[in-house]
Protein backbone atom coordinates (compact mmCIF):
# COMPACT_ATOMS: atom_id res chain seq x y z
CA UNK A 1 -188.01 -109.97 -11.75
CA UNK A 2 -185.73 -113.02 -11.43
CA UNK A 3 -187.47 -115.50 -9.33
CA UNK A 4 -184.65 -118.60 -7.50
CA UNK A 5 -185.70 -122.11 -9.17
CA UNK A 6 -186.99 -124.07 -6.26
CA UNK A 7 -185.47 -127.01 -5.92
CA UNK A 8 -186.64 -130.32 -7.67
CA UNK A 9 -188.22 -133.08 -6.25
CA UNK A 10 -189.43 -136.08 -7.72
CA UNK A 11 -192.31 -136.98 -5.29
CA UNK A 12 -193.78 -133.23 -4.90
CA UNK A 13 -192.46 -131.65 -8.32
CA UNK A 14 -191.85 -127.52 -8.79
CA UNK A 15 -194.63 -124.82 -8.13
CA UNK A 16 -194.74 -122.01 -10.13
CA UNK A 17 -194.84 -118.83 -8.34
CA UNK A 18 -197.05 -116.26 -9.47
CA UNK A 19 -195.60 -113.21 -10.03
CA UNK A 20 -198.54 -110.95 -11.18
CA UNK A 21 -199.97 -108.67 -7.71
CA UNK A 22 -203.98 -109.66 -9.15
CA UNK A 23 -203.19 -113.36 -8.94
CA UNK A 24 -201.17 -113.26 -5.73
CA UNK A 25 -203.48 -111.39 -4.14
CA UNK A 26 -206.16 -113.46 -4.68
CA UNK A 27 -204.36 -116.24 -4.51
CA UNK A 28 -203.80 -115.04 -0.22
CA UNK A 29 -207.37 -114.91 0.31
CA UNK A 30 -208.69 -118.05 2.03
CA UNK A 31 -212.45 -117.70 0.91
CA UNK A 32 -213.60 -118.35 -2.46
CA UNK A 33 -216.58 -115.72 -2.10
CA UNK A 34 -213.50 -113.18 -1.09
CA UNK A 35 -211.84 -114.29 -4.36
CA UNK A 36 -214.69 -113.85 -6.25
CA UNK A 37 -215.79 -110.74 -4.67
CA UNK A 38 -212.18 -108.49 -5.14
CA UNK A 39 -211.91 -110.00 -8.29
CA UNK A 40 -214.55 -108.24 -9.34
CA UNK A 41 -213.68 -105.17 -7.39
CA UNK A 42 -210.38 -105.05 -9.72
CA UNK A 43 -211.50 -106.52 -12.29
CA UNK A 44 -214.38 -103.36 -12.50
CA UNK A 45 -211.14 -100.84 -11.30
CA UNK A 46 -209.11 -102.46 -14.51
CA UNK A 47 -212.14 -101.52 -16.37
CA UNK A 48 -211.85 -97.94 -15.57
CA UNK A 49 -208.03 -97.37 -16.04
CA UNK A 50 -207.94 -98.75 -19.66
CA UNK A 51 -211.21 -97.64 -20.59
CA UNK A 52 -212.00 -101.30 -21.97
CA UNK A 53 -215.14 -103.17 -20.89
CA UNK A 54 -213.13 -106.56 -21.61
CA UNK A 55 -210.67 -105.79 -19.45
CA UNK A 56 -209.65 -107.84 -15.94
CA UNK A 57 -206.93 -107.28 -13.33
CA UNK A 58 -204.94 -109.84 -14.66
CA UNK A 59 -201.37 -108.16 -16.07
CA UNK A 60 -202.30 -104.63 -15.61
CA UNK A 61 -199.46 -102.53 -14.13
CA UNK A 62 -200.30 -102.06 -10.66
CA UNK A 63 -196.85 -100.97 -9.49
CA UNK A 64 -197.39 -98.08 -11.55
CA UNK A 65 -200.02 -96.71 -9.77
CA UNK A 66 -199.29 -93.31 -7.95
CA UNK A 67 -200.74 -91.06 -5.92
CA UNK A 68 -202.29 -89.14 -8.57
CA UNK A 69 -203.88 -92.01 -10.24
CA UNK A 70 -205.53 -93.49 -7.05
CA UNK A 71 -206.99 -89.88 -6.64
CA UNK A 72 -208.29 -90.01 -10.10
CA UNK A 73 -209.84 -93.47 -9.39
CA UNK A 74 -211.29 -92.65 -6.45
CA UNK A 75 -213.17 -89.99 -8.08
CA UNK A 76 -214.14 -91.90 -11.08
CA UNK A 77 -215.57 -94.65 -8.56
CA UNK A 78 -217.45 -92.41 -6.81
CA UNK A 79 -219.07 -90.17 -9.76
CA UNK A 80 -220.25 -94.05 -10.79
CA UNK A 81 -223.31 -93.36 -8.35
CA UNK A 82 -222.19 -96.31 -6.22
CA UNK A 83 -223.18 -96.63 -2.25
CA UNK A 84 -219.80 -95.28 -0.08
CA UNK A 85 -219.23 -98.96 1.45
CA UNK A 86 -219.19 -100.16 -2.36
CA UNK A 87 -216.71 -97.78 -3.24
CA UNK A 88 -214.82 -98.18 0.15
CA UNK A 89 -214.63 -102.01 -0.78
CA UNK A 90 -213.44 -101.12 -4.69
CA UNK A 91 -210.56 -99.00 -2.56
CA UNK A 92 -209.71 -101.64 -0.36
CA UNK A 93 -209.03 -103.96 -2.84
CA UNK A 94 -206.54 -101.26 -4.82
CA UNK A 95 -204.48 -101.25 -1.68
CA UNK A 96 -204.41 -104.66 -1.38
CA UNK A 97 -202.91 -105.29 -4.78
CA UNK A 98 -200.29 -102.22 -4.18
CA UNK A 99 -199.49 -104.31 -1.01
CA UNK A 100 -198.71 -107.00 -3.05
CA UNK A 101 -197.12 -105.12 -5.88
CA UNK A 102 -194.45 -103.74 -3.01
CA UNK A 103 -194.16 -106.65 -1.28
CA UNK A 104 -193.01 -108.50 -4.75
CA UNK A 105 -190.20 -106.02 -5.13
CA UNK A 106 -191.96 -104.05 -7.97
CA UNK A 107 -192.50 -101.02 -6.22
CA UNK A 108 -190.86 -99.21 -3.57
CA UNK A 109 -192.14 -98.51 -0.43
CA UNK A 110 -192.68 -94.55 -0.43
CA UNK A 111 -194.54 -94.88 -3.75
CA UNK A 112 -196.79 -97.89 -2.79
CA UNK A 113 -197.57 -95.77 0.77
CA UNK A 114 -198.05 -92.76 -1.09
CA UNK A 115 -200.64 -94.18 -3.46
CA UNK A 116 -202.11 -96.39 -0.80
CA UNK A 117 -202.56 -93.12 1.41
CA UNK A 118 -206.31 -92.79 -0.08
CA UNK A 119 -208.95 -91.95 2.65
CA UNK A 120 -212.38 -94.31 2.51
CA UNK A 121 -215.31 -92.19 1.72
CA UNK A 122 -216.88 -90.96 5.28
CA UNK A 123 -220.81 -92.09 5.39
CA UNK A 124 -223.66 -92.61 7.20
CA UNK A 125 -226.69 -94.82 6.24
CA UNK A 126 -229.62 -96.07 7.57
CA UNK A 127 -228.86 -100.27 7.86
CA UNK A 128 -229.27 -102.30 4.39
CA UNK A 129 -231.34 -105.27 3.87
CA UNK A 130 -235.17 -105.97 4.96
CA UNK A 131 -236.18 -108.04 7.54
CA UNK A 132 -237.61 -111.59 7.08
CA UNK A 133 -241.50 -111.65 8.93
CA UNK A 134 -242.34 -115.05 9.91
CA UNK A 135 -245.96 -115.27 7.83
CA UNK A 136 -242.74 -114.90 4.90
CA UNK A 137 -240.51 -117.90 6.08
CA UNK A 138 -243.62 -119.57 6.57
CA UNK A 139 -244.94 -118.41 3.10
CA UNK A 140 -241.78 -120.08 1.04
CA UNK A 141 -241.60 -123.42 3.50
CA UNK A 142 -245.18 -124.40 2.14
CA UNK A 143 -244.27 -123.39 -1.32
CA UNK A 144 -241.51 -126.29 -0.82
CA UNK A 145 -243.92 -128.59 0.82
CA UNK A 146 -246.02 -128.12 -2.69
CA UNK A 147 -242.93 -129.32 -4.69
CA UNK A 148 -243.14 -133.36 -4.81
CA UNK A 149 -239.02 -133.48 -6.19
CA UNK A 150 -236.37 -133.81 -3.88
CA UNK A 151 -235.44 -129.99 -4.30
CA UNK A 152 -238.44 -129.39 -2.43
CA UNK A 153 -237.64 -131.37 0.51
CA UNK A 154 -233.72 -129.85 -0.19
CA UNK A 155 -234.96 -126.48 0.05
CA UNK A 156 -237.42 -126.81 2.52
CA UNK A 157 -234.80 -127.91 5.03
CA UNK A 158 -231.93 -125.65 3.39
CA UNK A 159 -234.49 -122.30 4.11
CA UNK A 160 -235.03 -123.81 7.99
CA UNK A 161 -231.20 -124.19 8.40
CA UNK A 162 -230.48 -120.40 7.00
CA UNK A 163 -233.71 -118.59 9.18
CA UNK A 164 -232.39 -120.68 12.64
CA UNK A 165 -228.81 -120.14 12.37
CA UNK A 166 -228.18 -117.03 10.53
CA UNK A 167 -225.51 -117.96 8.68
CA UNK A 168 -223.79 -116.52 5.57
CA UNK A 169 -224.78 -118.15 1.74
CA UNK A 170 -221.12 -119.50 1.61
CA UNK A 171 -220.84 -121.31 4.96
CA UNK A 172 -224.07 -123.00 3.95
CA UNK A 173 -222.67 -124.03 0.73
CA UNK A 174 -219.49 -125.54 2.49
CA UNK A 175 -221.50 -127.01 4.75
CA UNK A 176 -220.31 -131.28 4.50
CA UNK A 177 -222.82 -134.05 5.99
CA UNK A 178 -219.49 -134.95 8.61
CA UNK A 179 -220.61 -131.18 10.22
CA UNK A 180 -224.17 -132.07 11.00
CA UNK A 181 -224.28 -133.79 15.11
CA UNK A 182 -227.93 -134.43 15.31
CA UNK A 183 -227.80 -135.24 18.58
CA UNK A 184 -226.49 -132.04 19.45
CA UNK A 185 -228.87 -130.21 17.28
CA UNK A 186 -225.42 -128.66 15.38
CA UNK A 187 -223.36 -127.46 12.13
CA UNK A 188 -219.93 -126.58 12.58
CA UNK A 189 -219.42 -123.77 10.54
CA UNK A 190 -216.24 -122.56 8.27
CA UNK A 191 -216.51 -118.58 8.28
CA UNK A 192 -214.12 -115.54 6.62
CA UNK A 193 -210.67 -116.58 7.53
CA UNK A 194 -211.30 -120.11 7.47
CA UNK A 195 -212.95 -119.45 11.33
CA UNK A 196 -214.69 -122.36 12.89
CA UNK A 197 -217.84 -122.20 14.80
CA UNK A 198 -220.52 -123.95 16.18
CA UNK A 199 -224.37 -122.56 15.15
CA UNK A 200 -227.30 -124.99 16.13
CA UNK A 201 -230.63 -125.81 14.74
CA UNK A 202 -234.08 -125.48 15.82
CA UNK A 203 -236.48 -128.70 16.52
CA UNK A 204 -238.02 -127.95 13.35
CA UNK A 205 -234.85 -127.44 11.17
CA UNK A 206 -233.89 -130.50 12.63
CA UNK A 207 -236.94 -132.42 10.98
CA UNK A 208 -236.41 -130.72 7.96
CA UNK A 209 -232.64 -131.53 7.32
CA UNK A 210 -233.40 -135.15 8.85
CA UNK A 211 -236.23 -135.07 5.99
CA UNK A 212 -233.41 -134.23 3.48
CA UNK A 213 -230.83 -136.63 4.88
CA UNK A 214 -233.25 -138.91 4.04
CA UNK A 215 -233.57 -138.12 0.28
CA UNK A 216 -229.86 -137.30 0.05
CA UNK A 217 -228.42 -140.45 1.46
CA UNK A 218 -225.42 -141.51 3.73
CA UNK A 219 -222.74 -141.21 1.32
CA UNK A 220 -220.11 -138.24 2.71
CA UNK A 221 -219.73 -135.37 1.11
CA UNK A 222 -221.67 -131.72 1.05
CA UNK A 223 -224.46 -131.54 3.28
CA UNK A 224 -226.57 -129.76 0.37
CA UNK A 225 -226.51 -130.60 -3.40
CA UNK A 226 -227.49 -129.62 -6.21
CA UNK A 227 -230.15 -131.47 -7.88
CA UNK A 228 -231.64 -131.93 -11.75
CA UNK A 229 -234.54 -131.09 -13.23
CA UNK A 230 -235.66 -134.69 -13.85
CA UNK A 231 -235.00 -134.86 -9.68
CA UNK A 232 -231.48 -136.38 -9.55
CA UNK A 233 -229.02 -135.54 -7.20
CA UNK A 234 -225.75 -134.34 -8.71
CA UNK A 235 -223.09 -137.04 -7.00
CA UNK A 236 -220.30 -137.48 -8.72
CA UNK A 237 -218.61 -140.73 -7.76
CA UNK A 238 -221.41 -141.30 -5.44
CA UNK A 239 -220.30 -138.23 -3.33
CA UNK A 240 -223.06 -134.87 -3.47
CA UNK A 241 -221.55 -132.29 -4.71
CA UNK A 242 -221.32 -128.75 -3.27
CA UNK A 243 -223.92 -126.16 -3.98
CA UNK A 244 -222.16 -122.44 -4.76
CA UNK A 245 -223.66 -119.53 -2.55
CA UNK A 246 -225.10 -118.45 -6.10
CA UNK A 247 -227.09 -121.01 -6.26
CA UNK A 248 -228.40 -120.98 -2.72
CA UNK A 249 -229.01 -117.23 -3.40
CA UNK A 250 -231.22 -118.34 -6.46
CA UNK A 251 -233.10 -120.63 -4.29
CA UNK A 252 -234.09 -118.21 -2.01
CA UNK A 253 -235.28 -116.02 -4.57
CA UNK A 254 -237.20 -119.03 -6.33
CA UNK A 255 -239.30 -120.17 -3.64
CA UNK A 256 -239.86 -116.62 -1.95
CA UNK A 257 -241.33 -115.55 -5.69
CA UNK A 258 -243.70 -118.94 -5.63
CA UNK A 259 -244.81 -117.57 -2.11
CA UNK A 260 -245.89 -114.82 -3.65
CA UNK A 261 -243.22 -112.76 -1.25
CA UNK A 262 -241.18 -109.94 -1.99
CA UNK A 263 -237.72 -110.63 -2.95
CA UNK A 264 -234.69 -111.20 0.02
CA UNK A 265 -231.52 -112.38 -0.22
CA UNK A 266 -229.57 -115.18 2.26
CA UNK A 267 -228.19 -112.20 3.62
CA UNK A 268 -231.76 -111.05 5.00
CA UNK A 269 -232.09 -114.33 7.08
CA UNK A 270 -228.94 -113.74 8.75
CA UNK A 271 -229.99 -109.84 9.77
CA UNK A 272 -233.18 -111.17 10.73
CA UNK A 273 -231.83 -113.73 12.77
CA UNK A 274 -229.74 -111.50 14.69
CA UNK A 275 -232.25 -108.76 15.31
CA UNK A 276 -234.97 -111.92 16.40
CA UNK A 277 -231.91 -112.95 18.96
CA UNK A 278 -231.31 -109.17 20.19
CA UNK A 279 -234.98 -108.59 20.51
CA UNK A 280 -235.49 -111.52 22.58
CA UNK A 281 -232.54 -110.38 24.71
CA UNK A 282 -229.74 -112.35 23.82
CA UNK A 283 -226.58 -110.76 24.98
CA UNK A 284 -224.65 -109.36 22.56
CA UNK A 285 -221.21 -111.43 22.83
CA UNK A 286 -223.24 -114.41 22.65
CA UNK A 287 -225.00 -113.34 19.16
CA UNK A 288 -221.85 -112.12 18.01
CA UNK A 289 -220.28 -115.38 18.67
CA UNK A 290 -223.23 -117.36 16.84
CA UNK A 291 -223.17 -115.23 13.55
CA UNK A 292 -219.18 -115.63 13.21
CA UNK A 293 -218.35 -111.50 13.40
CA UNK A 294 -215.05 -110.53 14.50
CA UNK A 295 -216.23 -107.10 15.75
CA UNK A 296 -218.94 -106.89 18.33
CA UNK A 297 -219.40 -103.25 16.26
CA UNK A 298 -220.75 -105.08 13.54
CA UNK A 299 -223.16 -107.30 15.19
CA UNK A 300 -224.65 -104.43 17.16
CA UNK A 301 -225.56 -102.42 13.64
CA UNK A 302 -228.17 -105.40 13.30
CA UNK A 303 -229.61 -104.23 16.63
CA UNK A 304 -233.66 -102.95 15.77
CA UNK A 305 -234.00 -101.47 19.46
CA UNK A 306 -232.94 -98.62 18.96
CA UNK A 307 -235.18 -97.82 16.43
CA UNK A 308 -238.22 -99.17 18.00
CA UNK A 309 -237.38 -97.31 21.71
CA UNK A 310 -237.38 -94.10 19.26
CA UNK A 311 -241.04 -94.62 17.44
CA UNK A 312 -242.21 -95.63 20.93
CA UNK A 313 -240.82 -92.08 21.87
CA UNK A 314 -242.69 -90.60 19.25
CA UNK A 315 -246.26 -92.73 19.47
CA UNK A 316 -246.31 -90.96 22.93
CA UNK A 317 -246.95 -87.80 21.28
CA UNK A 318 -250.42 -86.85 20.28
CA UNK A 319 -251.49 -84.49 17.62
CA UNK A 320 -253.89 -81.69 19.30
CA UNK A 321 -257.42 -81.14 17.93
CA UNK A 322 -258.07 -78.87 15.35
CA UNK A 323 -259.78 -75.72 17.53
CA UNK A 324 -259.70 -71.86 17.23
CA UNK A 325 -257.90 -69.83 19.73
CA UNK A 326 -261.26 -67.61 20.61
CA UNK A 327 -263.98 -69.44 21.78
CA UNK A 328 -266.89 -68.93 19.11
CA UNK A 329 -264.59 -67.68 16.37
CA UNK A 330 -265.21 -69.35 12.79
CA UNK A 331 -263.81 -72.26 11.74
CA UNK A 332 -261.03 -71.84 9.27
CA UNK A 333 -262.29 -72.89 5.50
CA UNK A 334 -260.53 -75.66 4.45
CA UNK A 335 -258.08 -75.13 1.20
CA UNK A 336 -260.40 -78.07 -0.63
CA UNK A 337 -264.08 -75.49 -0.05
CA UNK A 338 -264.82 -73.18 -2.19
C-alpha cells in the first residue's frame, strides 16, 4: 500500500510509518508488559499457522485470515491444554491485529468482522494465585535482613512496598524516586493505560524504603535499581536505572526460596492485599480504587468472604455417632477385621 511522504522538516526529520498490523499493534499499546505480553500471544499464534517454532508475528499475513482459519486456530489453541482465560487472551490478541490489518486498508471490513466474529471460550474457575500468610512476608523480610549487600536492604524495602500497596510487578518497576512523598506516606502509581493513582505505604514500608533511600542515594531517577553482585548499584550517568517486572518477579522468588517458603509471584501480594483490605471491611470502591482496576467486577473476584461464610456454613454441621438403629443389636465389623 502506497503510504503519502510526510512532509520534511529539518528540526523534527520524517517518521517512518509502520505498515505491518504486528508492529502497529503493538506499537498502540501504552504498556511495555502489554507489548511484551501480546507479543507473545502472536508470536505463539504465528507459531501455529506456519508450523515453525522460529517463527514471530512480524510479516505474517494477517489480512488473510478468514473465518475458517480463526476457527481452526481457535481449536488448535485450545487442544494445546491451555487454561480458557489463556486462550481467551491468545484470541484477543488475533482480533486486535485483524483490527489493525482493516484499519490499514488491507482488509475489508466484512472479512475482518467475519473472522473477528470468534466467541471466547465460556469458563468457570475457582480464583488463581495463593495467598501470602504473614509468618511468609515475615519469613522473606528476615531472609533480607541476613543479606549484608545493598540488595538486601533493596529488597527488604521493595517486598514491604509490594505486601502494603498491592501493586502490579510493572508499576513497581516504573516506580521513579520523584513519586515517593514521605510525608504523605505515598507512591503515585502509573497503571494499564498509562492510569495514575495514588497507593500509600505502611509505617514499616516507610522505614524500609527510607532504609533504601539511604543506600540508593539522592540522585533522580527509578526508585528501585538493579544492583551487582560485587554490591554496586547500576547508575548509569549517576542516574539508577529501572528494574524490569522480570526481575522484581525473580526477587520475589529468591528471597521467598531462602525463607524456606513456597514459591509466589508479585501477583500473590497484590491478591493478598486486596482480600487483607476486604476482610478487614474496606469498601469495595475504595479497594478498587487503591489496586488501579477499571471494573469493580474484577476487584470483587479477590473477595475470600464468600468462601469463608460457606465453610462456616458447613463447620455448623456435625457428623452423627456411629450407633445401630436397634438398641442392643451388634456392632457392624469393620471392613479392616477379619
Amino acid at each position: 500500500m502506497d503510504v503519502p511522504a510526510l512532509p520534511q522538516d529539518p528540526a523534527v526529520g520524517a517518521v517512518a510509518p509502520a505498515t505491518d498490523p504486528y508492529s502497529v499493534y503493538l506499537d498502540a499499546l501504552t504498556g511495555a508488559e502489554s507489548r511484551r505480553t501480546m507479543r507473545g500471544c502472536l508470536d505463539r499464534i504465528a507459531r501455529v499457522i506456519t508450523g515453525d517454532e522460529a517463527a514471530t508475528g512480524a510479516g505474517q499475513p494477517w489480512h488473510l485470515l478468514r473465518y475458517e482459519h480463526t476457527v481452526r486456530i481457535r481449536a488448535i489453541l485450545t487442544e494445546q491444554g491451555w487454561s480458557p482465560s489463556y486462550v481467551n487472551k491468545h484470541l484477543v490478541a488475533l482480533r486486535r491485529v485483524m483490527r489493525e490489518a482493516w484499519r490499514l486498508g488491507r482488509m475489508n471490513a466484512e472479512d475482518y468482522q467475519r473472522a473477528a466474529d470468534l466467541p471466547t471460550l465460556q469458563h468457570t474457575r475457582l480464583p488463581a494465585g495463593q495467598h501470602v500468610p504473614a509468618e511468609v512476608v515475615g519469613a522473606a523480610l528476615d531472609a533480607c535482613d541476613r543479606d549484608p549487600s545493598p540488595a538486601g536492604v533493596r529488597d527488604g524495602a521493595l517486598l514491604a512496598v509490594l505486601y502494603s500497596t498491592g501493586c502490579r510487578r510493572a508499576e513497581i518497576a516504573g516506580l521513579g524516586l520523584a513519586d515517593y512523598d514521605v510525608a504523605a506516606r505515598s507512591l503515585r502509581v502509573r497503571g494499564k493505560r498509562d492510569k495514575e493513582r495514588l497507593v500509600y505505604l505502611t509505617a514499616e514500608a516507610v522505614a524500609r524504603t527510607e532504609a533504601w533511600l539511604a543506600v540508593r542515594g539522592p540522585a533522580g531517577g527509578a526508585l528501585f535499581c538493579p544492583v551487582n553482585k560485587a554490591g554496586r548499584l547500576r547508575a548509569p550517568g549517576g542516574s539508577p536505572a529501572p528494574m524490569t517486572g522480570q526481575a522484581i518477579a525473580d526477587i520475589v522468588s529468591r528471597r521467598l526460596a531462602a525463607s524456606g517458603a513456597a514459591r509466589r509471584t508479585p501477583h500473590d501480594f497484590r491478591r493478598t492485599f486486596i482480600g487483607e483490605l476486604l476482610d478487614a471491611g474496606v469498601d469495595l470502591a475504595t479497594t478498587q480504587a487503591l489496586v488501579g482496576h477499571a471494573s469493580p467486577v474484577t476487584t470483587a473476584r479477590y473477595d475470600r468472604r464468600p468462601e469463608t461464610r460457606r465453610r462456616e456454613a458447613v463447620d455448623r454441621l456435625r457428623l452423627p455417632p456411629a450407633r445401630p438403629l436397634r438398641p442392643g443389636a451388634a456392632p457392624h465389623p469393620r471392613r479392616d477385621q477379619p
